[in-house]
C-alpha atoms as a PDB file:
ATOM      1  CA  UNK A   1    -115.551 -98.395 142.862  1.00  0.00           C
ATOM      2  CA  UNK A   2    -115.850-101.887 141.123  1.00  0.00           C
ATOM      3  CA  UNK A   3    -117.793-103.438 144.432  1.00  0.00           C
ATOM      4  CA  UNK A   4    -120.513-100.441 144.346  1.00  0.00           C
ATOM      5  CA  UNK A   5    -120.842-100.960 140.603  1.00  0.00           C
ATOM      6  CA  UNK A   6    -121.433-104.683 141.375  1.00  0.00           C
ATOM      7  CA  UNK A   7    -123.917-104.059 144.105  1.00  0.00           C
ATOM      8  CA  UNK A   8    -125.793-101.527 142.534  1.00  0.00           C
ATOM      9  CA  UNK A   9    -126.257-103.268 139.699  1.00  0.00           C
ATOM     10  CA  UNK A  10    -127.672-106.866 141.669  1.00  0.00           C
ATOM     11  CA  UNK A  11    -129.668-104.222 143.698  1.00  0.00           C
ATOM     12  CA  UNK A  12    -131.379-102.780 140.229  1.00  0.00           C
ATOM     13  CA  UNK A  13    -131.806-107.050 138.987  1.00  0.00           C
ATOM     14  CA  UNK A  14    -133.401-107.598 142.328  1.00  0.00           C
ATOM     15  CA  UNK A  15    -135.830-104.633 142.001  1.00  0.00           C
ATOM     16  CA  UNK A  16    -136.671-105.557 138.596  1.00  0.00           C
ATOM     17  CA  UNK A  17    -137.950-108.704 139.327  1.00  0.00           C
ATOM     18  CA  UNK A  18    -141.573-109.339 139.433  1.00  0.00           C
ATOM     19  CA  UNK A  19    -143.536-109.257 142.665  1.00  0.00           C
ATOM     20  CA  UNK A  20    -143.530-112.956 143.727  1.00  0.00           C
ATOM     21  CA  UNK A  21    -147.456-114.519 144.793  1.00  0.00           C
ATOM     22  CA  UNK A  22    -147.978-115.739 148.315  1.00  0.00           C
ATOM     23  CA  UNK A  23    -148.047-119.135 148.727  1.00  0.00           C
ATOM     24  CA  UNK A  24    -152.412-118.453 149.864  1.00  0.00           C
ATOM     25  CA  UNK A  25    -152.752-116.934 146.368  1.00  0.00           C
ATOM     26  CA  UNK A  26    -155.980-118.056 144.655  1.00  0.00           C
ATOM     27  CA  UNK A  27    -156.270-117.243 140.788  1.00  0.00           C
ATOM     28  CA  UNK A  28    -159.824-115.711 140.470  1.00  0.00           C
ATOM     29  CA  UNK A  29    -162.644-117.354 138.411  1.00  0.00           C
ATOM     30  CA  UNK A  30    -163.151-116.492 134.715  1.00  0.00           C
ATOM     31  CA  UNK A  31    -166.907-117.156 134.839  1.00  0.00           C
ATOM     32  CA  UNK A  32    -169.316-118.144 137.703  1.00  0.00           C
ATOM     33  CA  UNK A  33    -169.959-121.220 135.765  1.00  0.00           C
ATOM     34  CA  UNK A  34    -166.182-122.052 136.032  1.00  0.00           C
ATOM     35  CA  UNK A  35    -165.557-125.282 137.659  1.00  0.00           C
ATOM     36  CA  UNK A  36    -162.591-126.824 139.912  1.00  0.00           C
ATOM     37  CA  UNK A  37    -163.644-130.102 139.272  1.00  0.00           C
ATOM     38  CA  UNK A  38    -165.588-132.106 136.694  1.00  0.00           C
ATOM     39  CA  UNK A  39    -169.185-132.713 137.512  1.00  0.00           C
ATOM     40  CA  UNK A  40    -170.196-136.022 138.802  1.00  0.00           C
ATOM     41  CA  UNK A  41    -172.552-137.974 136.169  1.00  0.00           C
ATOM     42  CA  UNK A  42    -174.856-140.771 135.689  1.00  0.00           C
ATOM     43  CA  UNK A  43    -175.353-143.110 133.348  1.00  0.00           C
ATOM     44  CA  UNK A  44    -177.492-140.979 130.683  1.00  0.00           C
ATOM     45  CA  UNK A  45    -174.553-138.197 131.231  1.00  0.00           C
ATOM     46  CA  UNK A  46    -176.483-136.057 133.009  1.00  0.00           C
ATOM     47  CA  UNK A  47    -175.051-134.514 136.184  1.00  0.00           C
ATOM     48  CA  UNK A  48    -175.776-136.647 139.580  1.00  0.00           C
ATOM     49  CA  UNK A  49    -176.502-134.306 142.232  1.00  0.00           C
ATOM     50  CA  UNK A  50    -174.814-135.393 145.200  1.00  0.00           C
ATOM     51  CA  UNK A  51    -175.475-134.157 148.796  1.00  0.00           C
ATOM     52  CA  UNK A  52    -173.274-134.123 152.302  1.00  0.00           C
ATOM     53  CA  UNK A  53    -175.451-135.989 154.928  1.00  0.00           C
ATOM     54  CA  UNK A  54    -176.211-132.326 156.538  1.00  0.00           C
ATOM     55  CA  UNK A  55    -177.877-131.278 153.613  1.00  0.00           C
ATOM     56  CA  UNK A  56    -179.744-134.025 153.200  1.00  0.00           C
ATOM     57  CA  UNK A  57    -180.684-133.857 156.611  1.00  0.00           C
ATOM     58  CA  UNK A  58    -181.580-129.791 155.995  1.00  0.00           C
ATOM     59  CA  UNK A  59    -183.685-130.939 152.946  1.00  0.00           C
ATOM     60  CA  UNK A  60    -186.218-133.543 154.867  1.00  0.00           C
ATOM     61  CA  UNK A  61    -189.478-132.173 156.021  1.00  0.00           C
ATOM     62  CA  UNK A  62    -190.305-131.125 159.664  1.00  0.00           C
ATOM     63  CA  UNK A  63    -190.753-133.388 162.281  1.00  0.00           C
ATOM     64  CA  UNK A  64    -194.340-133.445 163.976  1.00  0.00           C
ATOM     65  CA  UNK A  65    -194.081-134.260 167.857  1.00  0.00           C
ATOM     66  CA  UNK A  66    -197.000-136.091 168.785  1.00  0.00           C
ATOM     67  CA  UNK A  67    -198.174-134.306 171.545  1.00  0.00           C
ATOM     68  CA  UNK A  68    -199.211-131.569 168.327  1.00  0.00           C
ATOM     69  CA  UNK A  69    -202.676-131.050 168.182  1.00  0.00           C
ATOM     70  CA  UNK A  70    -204.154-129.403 164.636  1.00  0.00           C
ATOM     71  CA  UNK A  71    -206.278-126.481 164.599  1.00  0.00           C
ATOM     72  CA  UNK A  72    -209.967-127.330 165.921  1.00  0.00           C
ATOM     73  CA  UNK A  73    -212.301-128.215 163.255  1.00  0.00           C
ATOM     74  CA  UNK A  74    -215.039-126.095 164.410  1.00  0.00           C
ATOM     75  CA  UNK A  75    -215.409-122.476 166.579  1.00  0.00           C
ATOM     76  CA  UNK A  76    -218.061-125.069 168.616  1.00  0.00           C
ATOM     77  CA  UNK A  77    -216.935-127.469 170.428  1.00  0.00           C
ATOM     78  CA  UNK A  78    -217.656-129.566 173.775  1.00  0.00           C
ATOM     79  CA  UNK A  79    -216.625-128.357 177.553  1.00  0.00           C
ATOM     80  CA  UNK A  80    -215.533-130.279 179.856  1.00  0.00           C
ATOM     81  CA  UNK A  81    -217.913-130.634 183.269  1.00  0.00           C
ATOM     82  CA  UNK A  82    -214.666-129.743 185.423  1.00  0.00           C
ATOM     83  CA  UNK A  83    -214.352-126.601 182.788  1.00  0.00           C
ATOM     84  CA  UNK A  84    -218.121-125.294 184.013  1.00  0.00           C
ATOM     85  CA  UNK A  85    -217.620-126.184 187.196  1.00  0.00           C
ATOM     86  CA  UNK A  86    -214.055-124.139 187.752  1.00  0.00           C
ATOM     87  CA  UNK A  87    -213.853-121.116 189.951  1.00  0.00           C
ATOM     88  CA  UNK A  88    -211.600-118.401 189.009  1.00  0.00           C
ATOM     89  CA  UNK A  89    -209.025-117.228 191.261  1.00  0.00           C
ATOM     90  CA  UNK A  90    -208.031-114.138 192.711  1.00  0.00           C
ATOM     91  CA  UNK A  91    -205.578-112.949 190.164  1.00  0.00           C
ATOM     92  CA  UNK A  92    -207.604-114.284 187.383  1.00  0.00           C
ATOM     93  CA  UNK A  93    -210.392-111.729 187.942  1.00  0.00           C
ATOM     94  CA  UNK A  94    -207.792-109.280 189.167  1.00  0.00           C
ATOM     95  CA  UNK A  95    -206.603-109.697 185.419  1.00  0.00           C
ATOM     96  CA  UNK A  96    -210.130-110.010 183.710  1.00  0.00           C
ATOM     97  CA  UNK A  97    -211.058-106.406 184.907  1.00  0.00           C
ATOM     98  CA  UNK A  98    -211.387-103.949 182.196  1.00  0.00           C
ATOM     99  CA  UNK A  99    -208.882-100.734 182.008  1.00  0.00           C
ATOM    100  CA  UNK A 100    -210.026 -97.868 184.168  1.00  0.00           C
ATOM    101  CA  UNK A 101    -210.168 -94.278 182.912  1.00  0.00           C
ATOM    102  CA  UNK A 102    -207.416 -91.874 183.924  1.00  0.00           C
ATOM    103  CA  UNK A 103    -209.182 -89.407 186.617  1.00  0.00           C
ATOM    104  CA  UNK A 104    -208.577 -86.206 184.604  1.00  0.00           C
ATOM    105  CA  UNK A 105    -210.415 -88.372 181.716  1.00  0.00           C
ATOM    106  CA  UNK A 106    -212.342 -86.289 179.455  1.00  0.00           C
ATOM    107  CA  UNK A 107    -214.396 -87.444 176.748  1.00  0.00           C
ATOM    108  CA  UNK A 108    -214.925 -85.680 173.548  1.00  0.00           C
ATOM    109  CA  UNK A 109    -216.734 -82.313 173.091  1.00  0.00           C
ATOM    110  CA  UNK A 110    -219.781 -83.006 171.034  1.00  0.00           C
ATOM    111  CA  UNK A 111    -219.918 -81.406 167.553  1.00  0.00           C
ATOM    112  CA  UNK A 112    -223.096 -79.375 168.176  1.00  0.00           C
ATOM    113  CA  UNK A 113    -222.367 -77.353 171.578  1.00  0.00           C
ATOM    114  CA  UNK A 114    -224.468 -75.788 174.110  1.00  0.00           C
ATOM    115  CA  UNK A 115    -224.744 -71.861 174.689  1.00  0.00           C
ATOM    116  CA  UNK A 116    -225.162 -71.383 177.961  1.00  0.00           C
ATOM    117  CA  UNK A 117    -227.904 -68.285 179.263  1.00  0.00           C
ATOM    118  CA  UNK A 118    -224.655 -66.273 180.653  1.00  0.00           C
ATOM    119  CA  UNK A 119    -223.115 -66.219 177.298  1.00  0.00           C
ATOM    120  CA  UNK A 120    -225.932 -65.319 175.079  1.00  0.00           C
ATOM    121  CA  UNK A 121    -227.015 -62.156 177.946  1.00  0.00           C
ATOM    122  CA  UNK A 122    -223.258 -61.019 177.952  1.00  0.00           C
ATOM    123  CA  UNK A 123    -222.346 -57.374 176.989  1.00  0.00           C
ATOM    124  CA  UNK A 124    -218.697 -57.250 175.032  1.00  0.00           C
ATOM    125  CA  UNK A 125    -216.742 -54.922 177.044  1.00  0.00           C
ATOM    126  CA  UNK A 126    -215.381 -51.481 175.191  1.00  0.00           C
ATOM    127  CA  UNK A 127    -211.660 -52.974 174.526  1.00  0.00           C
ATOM    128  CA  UNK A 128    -213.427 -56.498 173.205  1.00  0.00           C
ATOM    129  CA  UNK A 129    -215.550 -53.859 170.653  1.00  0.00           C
ATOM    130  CA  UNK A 130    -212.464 -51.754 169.409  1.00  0.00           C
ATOM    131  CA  UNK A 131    -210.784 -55.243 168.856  1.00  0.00           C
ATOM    132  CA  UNK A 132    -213.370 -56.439 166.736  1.00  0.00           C
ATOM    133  CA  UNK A 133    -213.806 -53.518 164.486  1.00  0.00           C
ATOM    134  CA  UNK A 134    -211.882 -54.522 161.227  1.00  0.00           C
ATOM    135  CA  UNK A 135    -208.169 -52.503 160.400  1.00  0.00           C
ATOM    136  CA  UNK A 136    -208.893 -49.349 158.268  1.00  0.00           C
ATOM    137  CA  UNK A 137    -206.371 -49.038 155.784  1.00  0.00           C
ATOM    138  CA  UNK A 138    -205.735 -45.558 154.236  1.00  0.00           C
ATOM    139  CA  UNK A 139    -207.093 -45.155 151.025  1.00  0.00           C
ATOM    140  CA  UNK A 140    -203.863 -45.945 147.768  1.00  0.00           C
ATOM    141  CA  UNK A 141    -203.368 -43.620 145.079  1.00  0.00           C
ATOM    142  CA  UNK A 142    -204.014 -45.381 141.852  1.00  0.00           C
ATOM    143  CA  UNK A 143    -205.056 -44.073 138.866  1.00  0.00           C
ATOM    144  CA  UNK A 144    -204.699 -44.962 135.693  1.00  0.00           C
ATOM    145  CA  UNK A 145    -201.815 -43.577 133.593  1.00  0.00           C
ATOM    146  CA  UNK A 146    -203.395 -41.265 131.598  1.00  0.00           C
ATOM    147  CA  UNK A 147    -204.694 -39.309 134.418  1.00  0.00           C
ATOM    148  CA  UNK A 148    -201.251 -38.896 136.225  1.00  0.00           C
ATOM    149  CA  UNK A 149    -199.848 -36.086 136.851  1.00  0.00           C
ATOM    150  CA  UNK A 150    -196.520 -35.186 138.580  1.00  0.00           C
ATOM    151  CA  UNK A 151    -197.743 -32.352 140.295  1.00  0.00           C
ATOM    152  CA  UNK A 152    -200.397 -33.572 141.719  1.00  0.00           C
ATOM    153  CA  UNK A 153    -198.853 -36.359 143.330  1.00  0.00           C
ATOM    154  CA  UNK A 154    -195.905 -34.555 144.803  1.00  0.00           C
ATOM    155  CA  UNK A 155    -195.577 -35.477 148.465  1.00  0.00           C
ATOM    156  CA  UNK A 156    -195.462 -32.572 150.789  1.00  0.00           C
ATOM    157  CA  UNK A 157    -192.555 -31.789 153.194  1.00  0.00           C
ATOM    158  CA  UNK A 158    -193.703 -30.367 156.243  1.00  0.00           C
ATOM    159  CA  UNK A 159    -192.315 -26.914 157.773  1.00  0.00           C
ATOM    160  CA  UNK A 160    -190.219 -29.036 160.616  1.00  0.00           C
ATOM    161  CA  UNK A 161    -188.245 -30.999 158.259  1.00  0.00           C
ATOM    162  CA  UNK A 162    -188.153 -28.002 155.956  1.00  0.00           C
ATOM    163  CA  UNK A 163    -186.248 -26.126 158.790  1.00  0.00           C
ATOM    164  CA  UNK A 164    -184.554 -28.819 160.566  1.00  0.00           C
ATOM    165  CA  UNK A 165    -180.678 -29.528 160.967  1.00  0.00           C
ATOM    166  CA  UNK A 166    -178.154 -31.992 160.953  1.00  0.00           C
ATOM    167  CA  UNK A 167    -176.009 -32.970 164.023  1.00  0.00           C
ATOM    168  CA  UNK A 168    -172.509 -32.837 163.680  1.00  0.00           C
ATOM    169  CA  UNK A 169    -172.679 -36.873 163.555  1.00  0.00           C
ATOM    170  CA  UNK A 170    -174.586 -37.134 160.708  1.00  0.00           C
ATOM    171  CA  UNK A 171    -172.542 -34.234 158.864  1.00  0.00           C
ATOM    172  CA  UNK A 172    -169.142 -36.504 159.689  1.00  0.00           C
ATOM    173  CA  UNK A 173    -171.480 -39.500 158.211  1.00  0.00           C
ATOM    174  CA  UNK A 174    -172.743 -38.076 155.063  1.00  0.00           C
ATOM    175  CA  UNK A 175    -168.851 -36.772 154.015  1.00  0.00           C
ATOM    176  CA  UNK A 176    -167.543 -39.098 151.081  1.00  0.00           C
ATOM    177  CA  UNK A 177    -164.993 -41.856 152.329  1.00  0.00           C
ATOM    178  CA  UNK A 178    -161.703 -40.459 151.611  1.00  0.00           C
ATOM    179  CA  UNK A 179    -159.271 -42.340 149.643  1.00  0.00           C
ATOM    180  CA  UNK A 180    -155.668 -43.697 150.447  1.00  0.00           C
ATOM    181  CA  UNK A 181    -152.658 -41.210 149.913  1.00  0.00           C
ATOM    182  CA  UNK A 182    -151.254 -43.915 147.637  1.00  0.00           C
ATOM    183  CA  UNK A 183    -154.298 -44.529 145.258  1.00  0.00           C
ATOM    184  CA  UNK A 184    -153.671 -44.792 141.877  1.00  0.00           C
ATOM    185  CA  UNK A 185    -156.660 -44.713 139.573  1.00  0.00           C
ATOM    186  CA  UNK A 186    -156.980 -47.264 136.667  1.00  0.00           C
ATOM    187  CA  UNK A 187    -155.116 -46.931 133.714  1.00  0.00           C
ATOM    188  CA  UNK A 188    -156.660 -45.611 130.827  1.00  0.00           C
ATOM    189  CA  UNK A 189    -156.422 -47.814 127.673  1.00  0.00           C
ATOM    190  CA  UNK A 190    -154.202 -45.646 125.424  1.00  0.00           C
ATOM    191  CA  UNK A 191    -151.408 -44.049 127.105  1.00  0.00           C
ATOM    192  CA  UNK A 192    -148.295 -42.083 125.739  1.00  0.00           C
ATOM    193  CA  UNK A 193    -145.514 -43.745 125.840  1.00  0.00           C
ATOM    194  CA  UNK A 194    -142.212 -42.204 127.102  1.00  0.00           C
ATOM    195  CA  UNK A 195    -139.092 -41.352 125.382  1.00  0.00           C
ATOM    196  CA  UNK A 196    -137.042 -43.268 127.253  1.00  0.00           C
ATOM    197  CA  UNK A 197    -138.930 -46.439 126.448  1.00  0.00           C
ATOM    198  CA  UNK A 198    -139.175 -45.992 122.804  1.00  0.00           C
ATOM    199  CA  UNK A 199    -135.544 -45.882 122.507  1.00  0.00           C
ATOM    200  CA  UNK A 200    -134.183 -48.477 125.225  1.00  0.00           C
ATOM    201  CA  UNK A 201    -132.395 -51.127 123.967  1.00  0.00           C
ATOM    202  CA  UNK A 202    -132.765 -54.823 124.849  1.00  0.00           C
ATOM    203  CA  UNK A 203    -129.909 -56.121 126.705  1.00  0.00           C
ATOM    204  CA  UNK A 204    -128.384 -59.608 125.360  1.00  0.00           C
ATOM    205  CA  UNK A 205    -129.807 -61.600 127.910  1.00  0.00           C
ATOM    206  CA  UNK A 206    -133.354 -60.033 126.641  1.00  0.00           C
ATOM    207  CA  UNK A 207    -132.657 -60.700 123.109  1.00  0.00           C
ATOM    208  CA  UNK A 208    -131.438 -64.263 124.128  1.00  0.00           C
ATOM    209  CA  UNK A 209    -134.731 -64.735 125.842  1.00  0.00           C
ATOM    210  CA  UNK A 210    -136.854 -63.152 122.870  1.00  0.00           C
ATOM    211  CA  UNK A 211    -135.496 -65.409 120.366  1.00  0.00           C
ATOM    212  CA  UNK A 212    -137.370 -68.497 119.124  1.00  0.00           C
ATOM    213  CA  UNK A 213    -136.185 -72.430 120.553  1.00  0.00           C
ATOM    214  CA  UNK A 214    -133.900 -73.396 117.792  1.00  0.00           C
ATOM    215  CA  UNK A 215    -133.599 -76.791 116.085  1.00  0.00           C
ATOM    216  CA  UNK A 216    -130.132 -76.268 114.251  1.00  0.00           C
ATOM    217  CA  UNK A 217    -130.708 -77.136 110.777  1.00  0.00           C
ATOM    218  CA  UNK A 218    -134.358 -79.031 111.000  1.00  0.00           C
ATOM    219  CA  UNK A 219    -135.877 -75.713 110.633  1.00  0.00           C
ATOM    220  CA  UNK A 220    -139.180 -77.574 109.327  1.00  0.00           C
ATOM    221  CA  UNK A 221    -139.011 -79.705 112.095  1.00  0.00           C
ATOM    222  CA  UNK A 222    -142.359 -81.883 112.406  1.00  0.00           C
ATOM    223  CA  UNK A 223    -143.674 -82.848 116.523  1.00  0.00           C
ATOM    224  CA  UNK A 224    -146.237 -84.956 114.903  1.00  0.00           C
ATOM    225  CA  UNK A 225    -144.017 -86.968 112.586  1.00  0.00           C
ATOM    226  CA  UNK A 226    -142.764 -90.755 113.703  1.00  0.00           C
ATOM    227  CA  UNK A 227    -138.827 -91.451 112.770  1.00  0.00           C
ATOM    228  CA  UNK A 228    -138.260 -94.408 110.508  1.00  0.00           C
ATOM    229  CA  UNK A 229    -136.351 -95.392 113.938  1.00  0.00           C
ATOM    230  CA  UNK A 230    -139.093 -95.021 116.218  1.00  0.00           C
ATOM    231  CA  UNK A 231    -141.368 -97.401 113.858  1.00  0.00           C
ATOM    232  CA  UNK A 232    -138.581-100.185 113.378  1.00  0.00           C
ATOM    233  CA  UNK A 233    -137.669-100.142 117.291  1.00  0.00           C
ATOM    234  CA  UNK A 234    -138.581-103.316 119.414  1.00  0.00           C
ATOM    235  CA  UNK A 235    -139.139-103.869 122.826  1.00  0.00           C
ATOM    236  CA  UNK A 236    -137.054-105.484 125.388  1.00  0.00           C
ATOM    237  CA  UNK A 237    -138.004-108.942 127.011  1.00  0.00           C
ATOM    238  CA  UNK A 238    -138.769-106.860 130.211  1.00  0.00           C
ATOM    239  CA  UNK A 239    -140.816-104.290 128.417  1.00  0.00           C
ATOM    240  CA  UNK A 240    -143.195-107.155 126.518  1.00  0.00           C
ATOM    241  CA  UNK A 241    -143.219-108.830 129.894  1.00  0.00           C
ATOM    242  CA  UNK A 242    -144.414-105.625 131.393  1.00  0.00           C
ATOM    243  CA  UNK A 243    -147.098-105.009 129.203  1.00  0.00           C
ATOM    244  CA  UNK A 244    -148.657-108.012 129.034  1.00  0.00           C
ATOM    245  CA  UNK A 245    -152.550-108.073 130.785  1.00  0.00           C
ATOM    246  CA  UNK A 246    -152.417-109.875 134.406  1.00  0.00           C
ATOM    247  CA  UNK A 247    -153.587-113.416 133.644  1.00  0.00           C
ATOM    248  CA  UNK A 248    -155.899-113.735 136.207  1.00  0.00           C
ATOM    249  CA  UNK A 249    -157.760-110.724 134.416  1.00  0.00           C
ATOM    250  CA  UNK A 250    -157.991-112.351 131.017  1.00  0.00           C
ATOM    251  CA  UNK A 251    -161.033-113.812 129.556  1.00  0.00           C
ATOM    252  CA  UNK A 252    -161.105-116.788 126.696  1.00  0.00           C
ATOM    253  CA  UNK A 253    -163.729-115.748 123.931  1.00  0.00           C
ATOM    254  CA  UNK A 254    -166.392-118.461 123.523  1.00  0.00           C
ATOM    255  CA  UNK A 255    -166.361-120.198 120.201  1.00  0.00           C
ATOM    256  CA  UNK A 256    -169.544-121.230 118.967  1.00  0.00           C
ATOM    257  CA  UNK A 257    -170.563-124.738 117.125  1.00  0.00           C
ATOM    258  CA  UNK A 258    -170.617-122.824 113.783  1.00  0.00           C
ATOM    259  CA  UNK A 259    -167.174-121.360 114.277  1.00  0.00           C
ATOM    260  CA  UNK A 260    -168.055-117.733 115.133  1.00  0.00           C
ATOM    261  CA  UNK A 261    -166.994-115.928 118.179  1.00  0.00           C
END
């Protein structure tokens, strides 16, 4: 029993020791302007700004081969007698040939047209004149409202629907859905209540249940109130280690020539 006491409790120092940094572990920058070393300065103490030979290599200008030729002064200038003289080859005026036109190439329809004499002599056939004529629409009843009248705008049934009858299908449609054999309507809000229940009594594990949390004597017992205990208590090493910030996370206030923050 002793030897599981003792390992439990180096197990519980081992777990409460802080997480250890890797050996890699870089603390971050409190400020972009935060340096790792002190500048370099001159004389005057101002900062010498010193360069590896590949940026000072990176910072000279570009190098102009001399075979570079600027652009020419002038659109005119002088050709040379072989120039005139040259004959183009066969793939050089293979290559100077313009585009040709796709054969199904059409070229745009003019904005004023021509009517030719076939269409202005042509006779519209009788379908081509009864889909021209414009869609007569029956005539709405509107009036205003203090000429309506009920009666007069009663729609009329006609005889056949006056006489008709339903199928059997549409008889078994129109019949009201029918309820479940255990349906129970809602309860109404006021209800009379039974004999029985106004005289049950409450068993003792009901009247257990019923009965308020109890606080022995502090019967004006206060949540919100601090004990003298709880304001007088002080933390444990561990517990202030715990809650202080992570350094790397803390930033110095700048203090000003005047002494201000």
């Amino acid at each position: 029993m002793a030897t599981a006491t003792e390992s439990n409790g180096r197990r519980i120092d081992v777990l409460a020791r802080p997480k250890q940094l890797p050996p890699t572990f870089r603390e971050d920058r409190r400020s972009v302007y935060w340096l790792d070393r002190p500048p370099v300065t001159n004389n005057g103490g101002t900062t010498a700004f010193v360069l590896t030979p590949r940026q000072e290599e990176l910072a000279n200008s570009k190098y102009v081969s001399k075979h570079y030729q600027g652009d020419r002064p002038s659109p005119i200038w002088p050709v040379s007698k072989s120039a005139q003289k040259g004959s183009a080859s066969e793939r050089v005026q293979v290559l100077s040939e313009h585009k040709k036109l796709h054969r199904e190439f059409q070229t745009e329809r003019p904005v004023h047209t021509t009517v030719s004499s076939g269409a202005k002599s042509a006779d519209a056939s009788d379908r081509v004149t009864h889909l021209a004529l414009p869609k007569v629409y029956a005539p709405l009843k509107i009036r205003p409202s203090r000429e309506w009248d009920v009666d007069e705008w009663q729609q009329e049934i006609t005889n056949a629907a006056k006489n008709a009858h339903a199928s059997a299908r549409l008889e078994a449609l129109s019949e009201a859905k029918v309820t479940h054999a255990l349906f129970q309507p809602e309860k109404t809000i006021q209800w009379p209540v039974s004999e029985p229940a106004m005289k049950a009594l409450a068993t003792i594990r009901l009247q257990q249940l019923a009965r308020p949390k109890s606080r022995g004597k502090y019967d004006n017992y206060d949540p919100y109130k601090v004990t003298p205990a709880a304001r007088n208590a002080r933390p444990t090493p561990r517990i202030g280690e715990l809650a202080l910030p992570i350094p790397r996370k803390v930033r110095t206030k700048k203090v000003l020539a005047g002494g201000g923050l």
